[in-house]
Protein backbone atom coordinates (compact mmCIF):
# COMPACT_ATOMS: atom_id res chain seq x y z
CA UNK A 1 7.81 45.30 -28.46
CA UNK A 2 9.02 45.41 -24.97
CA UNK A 3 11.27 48.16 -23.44
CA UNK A 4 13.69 47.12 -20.89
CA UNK A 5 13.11 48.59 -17.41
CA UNK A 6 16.39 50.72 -17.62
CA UNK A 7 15.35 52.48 -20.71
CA UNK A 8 11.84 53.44 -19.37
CA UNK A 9 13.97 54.90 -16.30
CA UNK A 10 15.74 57.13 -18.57
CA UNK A 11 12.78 58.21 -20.91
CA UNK A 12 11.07 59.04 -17.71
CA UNK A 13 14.20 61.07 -16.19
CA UNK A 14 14.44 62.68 -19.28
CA UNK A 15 10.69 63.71 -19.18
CA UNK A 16 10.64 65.02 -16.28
CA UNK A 17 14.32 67.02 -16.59
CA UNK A 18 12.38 68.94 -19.41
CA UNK A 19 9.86 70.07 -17.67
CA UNK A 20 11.70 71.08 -14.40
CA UNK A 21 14.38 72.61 -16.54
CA UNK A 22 12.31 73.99 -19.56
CA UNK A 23 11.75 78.05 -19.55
CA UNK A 24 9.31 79.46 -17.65
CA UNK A 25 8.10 83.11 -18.07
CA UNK A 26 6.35 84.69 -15.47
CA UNK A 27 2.53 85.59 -15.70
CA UNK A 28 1.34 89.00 -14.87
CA UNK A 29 -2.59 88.88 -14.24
CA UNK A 30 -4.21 92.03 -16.08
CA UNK A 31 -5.22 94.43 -13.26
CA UNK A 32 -6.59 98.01 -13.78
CA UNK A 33 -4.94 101.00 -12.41
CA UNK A 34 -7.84 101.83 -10.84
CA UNK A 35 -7.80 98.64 -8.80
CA UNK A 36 -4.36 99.17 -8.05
CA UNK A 37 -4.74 102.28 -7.10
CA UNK A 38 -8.05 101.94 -4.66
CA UNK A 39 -8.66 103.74 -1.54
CA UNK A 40 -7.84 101.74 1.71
CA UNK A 41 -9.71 102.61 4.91
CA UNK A 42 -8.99 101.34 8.29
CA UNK A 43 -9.74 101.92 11.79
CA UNK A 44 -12.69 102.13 14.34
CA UNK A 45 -14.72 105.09 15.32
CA UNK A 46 -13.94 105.31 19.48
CA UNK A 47 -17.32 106.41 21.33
CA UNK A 48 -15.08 106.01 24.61
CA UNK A 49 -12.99 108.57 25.69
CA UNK A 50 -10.01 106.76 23.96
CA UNK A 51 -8.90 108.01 20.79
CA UNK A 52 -10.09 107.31 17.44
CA UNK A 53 -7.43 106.49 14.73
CA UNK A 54 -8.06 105.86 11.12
CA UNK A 55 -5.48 104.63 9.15
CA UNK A 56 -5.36 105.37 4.45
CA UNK A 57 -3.62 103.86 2.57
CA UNK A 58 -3.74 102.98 -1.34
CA UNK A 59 -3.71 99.61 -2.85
CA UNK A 60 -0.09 98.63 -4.47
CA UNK A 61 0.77 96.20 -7.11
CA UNK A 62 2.80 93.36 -6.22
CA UNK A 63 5.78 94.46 -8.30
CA UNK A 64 6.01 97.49 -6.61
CA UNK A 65 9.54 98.22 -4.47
CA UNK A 66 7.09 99.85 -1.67
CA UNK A 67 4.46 97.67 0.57
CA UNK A 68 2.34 100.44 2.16
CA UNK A 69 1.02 103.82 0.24
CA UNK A 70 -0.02 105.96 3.14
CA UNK A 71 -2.60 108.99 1.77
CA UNK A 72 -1.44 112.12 3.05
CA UNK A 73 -3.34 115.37 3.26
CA UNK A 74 -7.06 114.07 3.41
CA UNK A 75 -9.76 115.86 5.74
CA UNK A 76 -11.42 113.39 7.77
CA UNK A 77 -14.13 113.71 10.18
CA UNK A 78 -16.76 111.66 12.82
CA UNK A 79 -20.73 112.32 12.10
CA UNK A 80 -23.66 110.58 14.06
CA UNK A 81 -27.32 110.60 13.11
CA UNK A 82 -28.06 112.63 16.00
CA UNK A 83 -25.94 115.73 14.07
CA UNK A 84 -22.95 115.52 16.55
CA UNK A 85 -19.26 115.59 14.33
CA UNK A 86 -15.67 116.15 14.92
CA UNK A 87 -13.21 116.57 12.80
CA UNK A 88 -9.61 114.13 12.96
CA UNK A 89 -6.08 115.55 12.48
CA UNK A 90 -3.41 113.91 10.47
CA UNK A 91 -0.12 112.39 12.50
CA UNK A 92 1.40 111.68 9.25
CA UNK A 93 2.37 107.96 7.23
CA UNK A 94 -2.01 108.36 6.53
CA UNK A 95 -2.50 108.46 9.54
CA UNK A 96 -5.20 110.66 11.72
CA UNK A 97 -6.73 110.87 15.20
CA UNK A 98 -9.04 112.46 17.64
CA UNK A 99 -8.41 112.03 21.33
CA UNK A 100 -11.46 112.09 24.04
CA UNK A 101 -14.51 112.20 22.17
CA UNK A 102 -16.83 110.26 23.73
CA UNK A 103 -20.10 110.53 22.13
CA UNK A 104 -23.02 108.47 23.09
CA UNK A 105 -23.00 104.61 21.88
CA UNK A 106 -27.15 104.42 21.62
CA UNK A 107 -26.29 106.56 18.06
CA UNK A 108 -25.11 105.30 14.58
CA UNK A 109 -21.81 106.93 13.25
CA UNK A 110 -19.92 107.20 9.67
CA UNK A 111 -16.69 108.50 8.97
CA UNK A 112 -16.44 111.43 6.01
CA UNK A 113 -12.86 111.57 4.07
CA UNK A 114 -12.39 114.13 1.55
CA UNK A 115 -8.77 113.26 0.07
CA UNK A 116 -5.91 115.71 -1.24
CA UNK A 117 -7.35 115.44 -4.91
CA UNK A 118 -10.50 116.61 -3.80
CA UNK A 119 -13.12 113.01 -3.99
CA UNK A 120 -15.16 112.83 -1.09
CA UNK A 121 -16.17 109.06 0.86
CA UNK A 122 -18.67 108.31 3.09
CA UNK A 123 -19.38 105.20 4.99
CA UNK A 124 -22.21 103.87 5.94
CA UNK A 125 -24.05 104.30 9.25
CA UNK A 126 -22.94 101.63 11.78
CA UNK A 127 -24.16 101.06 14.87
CA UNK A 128 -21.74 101.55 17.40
CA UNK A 129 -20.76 98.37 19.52
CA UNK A 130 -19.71 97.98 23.50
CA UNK A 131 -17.09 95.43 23.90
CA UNK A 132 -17.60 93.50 26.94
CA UNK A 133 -14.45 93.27 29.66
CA UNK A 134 -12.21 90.65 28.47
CA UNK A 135 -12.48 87.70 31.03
CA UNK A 136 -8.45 86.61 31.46
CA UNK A 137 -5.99 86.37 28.63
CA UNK A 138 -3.71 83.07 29.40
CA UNK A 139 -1.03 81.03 27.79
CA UNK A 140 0.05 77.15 27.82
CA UNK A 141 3.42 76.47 26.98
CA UNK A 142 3.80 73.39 25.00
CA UNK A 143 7.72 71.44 24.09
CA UNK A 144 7.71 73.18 21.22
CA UNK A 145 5.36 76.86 21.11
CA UNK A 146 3.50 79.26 23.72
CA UNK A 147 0.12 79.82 23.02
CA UNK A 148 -1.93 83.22 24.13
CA UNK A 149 -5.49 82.73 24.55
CA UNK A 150 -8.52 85.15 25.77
CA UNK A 151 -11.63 84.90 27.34
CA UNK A 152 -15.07 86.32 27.58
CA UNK A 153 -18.59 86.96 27.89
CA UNK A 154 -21.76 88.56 27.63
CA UNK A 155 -24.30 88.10 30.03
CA UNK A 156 -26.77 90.20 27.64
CA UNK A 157 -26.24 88.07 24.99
CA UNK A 158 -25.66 91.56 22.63
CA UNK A 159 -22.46 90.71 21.31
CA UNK A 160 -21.65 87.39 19.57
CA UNK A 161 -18.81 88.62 16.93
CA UNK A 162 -15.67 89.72 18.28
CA UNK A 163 -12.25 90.62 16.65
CA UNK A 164 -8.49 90.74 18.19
CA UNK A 165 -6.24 92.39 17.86
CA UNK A 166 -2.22 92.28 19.93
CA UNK A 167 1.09 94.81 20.14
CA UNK A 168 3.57 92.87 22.04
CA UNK A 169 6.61 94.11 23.70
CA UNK A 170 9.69 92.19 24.83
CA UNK A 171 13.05 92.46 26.72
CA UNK A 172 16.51 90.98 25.09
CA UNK A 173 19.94 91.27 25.58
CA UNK A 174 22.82 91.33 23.67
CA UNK A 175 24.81 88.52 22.76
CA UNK A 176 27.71 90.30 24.56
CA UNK A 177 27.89 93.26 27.00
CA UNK A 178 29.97 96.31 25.96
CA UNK A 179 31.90 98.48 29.18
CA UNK A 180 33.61 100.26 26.47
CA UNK A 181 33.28 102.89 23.63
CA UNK A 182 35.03 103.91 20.82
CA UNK A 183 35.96 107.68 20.15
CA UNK A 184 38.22 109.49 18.44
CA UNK A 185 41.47 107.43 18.36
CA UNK A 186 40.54 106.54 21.81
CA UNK A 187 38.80 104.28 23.90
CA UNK A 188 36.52 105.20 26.77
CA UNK A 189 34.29 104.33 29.66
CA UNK A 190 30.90 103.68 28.27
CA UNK A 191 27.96 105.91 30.20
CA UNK A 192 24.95 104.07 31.32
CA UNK A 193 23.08 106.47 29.15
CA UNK A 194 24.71 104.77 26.13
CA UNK A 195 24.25 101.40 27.40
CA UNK A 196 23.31 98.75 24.37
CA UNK A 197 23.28 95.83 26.58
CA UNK A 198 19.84 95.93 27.29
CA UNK A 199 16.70 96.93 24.82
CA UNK A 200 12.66 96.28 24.20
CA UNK A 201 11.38 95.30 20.60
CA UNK A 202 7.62 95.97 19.75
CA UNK A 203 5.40 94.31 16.92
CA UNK A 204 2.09 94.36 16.54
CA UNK A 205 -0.75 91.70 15.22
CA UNK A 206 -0.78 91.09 11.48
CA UNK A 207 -3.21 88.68 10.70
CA UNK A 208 -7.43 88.79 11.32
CA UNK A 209 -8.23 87.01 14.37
CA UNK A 210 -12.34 86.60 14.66
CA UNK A 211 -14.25 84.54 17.11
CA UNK A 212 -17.88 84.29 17.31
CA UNK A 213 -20.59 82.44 19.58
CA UNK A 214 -23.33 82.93 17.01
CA UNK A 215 -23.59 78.56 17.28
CA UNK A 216 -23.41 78.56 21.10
CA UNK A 217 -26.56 78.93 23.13
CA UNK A 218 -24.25 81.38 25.30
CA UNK A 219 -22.23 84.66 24.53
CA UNK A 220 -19.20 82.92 25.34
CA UNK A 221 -15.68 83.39 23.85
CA UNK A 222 -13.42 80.57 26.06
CA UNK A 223 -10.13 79.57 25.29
CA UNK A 224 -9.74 81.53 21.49
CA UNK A 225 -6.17 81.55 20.20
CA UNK A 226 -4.16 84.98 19.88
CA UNK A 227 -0.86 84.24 18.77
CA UNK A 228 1.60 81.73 18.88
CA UNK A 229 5.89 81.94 19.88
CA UNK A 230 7.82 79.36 19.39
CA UNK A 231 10.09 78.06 22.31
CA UNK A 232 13.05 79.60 21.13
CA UNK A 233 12.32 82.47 20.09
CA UNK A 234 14.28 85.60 21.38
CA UNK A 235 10.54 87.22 22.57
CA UNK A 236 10.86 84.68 25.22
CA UNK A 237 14.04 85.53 26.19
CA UNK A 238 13.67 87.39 29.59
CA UNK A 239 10.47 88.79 29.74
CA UNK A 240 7.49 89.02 27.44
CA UNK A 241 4.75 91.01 27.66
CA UNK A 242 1.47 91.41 25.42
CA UNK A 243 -1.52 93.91 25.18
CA UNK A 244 -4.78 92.21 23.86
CA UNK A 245 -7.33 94.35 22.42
CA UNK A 246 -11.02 93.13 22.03
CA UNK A 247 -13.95 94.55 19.28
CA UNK A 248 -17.35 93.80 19.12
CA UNK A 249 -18.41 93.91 15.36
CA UNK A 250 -21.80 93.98 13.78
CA UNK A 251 -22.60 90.73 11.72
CA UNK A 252 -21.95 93.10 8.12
CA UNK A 253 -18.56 93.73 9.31
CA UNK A 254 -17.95 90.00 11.09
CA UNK A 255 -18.69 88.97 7.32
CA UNK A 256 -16.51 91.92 5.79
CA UNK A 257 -13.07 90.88 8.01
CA UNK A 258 -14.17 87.06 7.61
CA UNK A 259 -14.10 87.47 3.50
CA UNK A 260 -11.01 89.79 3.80
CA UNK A 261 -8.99 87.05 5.90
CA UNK A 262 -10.30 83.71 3.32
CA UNK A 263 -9.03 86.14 0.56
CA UNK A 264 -5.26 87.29 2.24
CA UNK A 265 -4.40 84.36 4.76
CA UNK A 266 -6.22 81.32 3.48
CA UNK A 267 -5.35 80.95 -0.36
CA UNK A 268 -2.09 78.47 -0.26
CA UNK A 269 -3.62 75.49 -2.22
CA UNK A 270 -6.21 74.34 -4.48
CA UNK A 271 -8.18 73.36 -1.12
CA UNK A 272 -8.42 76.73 0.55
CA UNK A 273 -11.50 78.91 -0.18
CA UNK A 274 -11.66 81.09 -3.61
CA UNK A 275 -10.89 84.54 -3.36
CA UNK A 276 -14.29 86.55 -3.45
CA UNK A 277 -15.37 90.18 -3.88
CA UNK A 278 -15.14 92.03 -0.59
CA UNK A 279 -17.76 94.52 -0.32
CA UNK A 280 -17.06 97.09 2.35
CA UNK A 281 -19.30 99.93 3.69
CA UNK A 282 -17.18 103.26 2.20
CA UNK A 283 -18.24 104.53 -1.17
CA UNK A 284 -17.20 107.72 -3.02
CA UNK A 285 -20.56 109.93 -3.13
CA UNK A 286 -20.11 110.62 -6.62
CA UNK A 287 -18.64 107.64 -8.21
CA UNK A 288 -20.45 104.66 -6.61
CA UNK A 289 -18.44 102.27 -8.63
CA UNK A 290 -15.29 102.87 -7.54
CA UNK A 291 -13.48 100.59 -5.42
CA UNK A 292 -13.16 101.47 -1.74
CA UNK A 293 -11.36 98.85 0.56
CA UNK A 294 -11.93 98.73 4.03
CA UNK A 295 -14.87 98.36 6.37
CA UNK A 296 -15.43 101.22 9.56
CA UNK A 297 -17.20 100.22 12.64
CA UNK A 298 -17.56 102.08 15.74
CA UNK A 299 -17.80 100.69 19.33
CA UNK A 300 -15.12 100.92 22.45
CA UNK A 301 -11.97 98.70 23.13
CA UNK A 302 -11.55 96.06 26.03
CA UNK A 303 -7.95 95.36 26.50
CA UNK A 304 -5.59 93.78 28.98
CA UNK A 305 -1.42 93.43 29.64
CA UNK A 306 -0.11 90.26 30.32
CA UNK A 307 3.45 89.59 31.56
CA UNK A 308 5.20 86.04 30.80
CA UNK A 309 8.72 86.06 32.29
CA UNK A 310 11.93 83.42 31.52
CA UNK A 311 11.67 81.96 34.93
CA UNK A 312 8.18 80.97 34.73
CA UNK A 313 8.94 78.66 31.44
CA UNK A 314 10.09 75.34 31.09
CA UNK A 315 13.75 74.45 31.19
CA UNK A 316 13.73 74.13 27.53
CA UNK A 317 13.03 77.48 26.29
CA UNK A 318 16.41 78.49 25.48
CA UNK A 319 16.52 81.40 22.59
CA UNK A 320 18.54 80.19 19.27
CA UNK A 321 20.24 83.44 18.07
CA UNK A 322 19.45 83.75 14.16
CA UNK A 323 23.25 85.18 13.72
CA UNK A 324 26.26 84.07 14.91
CA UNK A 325 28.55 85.49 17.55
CA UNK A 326 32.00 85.68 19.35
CA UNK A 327 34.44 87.75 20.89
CA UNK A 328 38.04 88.20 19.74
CA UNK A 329 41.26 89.46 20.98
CA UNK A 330 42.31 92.86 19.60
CA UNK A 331 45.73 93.78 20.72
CA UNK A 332 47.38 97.29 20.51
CA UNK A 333 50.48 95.68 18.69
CA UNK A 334 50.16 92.64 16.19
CA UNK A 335 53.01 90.43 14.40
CA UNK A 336 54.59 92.71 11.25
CA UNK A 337 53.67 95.95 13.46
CA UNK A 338 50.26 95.75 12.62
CA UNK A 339 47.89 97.69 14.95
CA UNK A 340 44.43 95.71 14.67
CA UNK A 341 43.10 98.54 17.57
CA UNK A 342 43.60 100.94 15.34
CA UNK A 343 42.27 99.06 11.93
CA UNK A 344 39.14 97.43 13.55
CA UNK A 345 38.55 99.43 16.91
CA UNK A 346 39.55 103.56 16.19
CA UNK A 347 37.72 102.91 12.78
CA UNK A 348 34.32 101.48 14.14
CA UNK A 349 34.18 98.10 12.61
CA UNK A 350 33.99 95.95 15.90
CA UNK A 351 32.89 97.30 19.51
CA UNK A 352 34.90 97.33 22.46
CA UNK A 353 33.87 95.22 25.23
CA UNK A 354 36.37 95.26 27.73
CA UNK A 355 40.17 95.83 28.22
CA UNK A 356 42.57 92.40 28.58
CA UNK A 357 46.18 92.35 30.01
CA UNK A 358 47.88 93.93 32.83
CA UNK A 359 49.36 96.67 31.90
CA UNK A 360 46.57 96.87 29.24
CA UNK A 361 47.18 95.08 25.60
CA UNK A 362 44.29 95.06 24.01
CA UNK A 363 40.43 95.09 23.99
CA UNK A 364 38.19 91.90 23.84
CA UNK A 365 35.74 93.10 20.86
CA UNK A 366 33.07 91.80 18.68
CA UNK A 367 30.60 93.41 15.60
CA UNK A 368 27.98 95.61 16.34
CA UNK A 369 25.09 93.03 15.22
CA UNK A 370 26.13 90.99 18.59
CA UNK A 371 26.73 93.98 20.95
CA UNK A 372 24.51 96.45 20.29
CA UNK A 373 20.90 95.56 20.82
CA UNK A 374 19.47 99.44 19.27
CA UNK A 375 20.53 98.04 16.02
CA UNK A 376 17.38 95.84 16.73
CA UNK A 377 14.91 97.27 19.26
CA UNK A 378 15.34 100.62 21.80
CA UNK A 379 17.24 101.14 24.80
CA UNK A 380 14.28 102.93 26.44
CA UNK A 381 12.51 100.99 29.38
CA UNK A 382 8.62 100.94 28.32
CA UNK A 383 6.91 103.25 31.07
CA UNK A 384 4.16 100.14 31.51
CA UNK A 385 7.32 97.68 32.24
């Protein structure tokens, strides 16, 4: 028996409609609460006279409505093994500090937590790590992305696993520049301290950047990539600037934030790496089986500022707004005796850019998303800008 190549076409369509179409249910992985509730340590213990900032958190399922669960309340404090400790004080969202200790970096340190419901951690002893000067940070601007790259060395030969880390901060504009404000029934002058033309958006480094030398017969880091902007992005805009940090890491904690980045940033198909146990250097000191995430060094900081500005970028970079804007006509007296001023101006919906007419008839206007830029960054110049 033979079937006709039309009715093998439709057997097949069929086939495949039930399977695309057919219910699906969700599958929820068992998970303990315990491992959904684990202890999350970051940060780096500072022997510099910069400041030390440790960062707790707790572990979240992925149906949870919230992302981060700072711990508050925890006592936190520095030890080295030659008896030297200070103690850290909370800033709040988990977070706690210690400005200008500089302690010496021939010692070993570990970082004691005690949290709000009374269990006590302890890391490990690391030694502490110098960070060489970073070399240069650079960039190459391709057709399509800019690319950020740093260099360095060590002529000791003492350092050979380094991590980065970025907080970038740019300058953007408006879509359209408002003279004018609203208030009540009334439109004013708008004071330069209220300006919302022009504003700086920050954001820093979410993803594990690690470079080693360990293969090359030199401690050399050349050329290794930071981050990547496309050539229309609004970062570009009129001026860009980054701050690259740079950490020397022992090979335990290379290992540690190598593990941690195969097991968050490289699982997307069947021919990325399998996620593995990460085994950090914080314990609880009476329950050695419980789950502690996170893995503290201590060392110093190398960092440098870059600036990248508009006019130093090919002709092509031109920033594609991700919204759409445009300015309208909003006259005092409509058709019917309709007063738009009064329905979309006096009541806040759109912004006043400027007056039209002579004598005055209206105000050219458009909505807040394309006029004021604090809706999306601050009006506050940076004091390093």
């Amino acid at each position: 028996m033979t079937i006709k190549l039309s009715t093998y076409r439709n057997l097949l369509f069929a086939v495949v409609a039930l399977t695309v179409t057919a219910c699906r249910q969700a599958y929820v992985p068992p998970v303990s609460s315990a491992t959904t509730n684990s202890l999350v340590v970051e940060g780096l213990i500072n022997v510099s006279a910069d400041s030390t900032l440790i960062q707790l958190s707790r572990t979240v399922k992925l149906t949870d409505t919230v992302s981060i669960k700072p711990e508050l309340n925890a006592q936190l404090s520095v030890e080295n093994d030659a008896g030297a400790n200070y103690n850290l004080t909370a800033m709040g969202k988990g977070r706690y500090y210690a400005v200008n200790h500089p302690l010496p970096a021939s010692a070993k340190y570990r970082l004691r937590i005690k949290t709000a419901d009374g269990k006590a951690y302890l890391s490990d002893y690391v030694q502490a790590k110098i960070s060489p000067p970073i070399d240069s940070i650079n960039w190459k601007a391709a057709p399509d992305k800019l690319t950020i790259y740093a260099n360095t060395h060590d002529t000791q030969n003492a350092t050979t696993y380094y991590k980065y880390s970025y907080a970038e901060t740019w300058e953007f504009h408006s879509a359209s520049e408002s003279f004018l404000k609203t208030g009540v029934n009334i439109v004013v002058s708008r004071p330069a301290a209220e300006e919302i033309y022009t504003c700086w958006a920050n954001a820093n480094s979410t993803l594990i950047n690690l470079a080693s030398s360990a293969k090359l017969t030199q401690d050399v880091i050349f050329q290794n990539p930071i981050t990547t902007i496309s050539y229309d992005s609004e970062k570009l805009g009129i001026r860009y600037s980054t701050l690259v940090k740079q950490y020397a890491l022992t090979k335990e904690a290379f290992d540690f934030w190598t593990n941690l980045k195969k097991n968050t940033e490289q699982l997307g198909s069947i021919f990325d790496a399998q996620p593995s146990v990460l085994s950090g250097n914080i314990h609880n000191t009476n329950d050695p089986a419980e789950v502690v995430v996170g893995y503290i060094s201590a060392g110093t900081v190398s960092a440098t500022r870059i600036f990248i500005n508009k006019t130093q970028l090919p002709a092509n970079y031109i920033i594609n707004r991700q919204f759409e804007c445009s300015e309208d006509s909003i006259p005092f007296v409509a058709m019917g005796g309709r007063r738009p001023v009064e329905e979309f101006i006096y009541t806040n919906l759109l912004i006043p850019l400027r007056g039209y007419g002579s004598p005055l008839t209206g105000y050219i206007a458009t909505t807040h998303e394309c006029a004021d830029c604090t809706l999306r960054g601050v009006n506050n110049k940076p004091t390093f800008w």
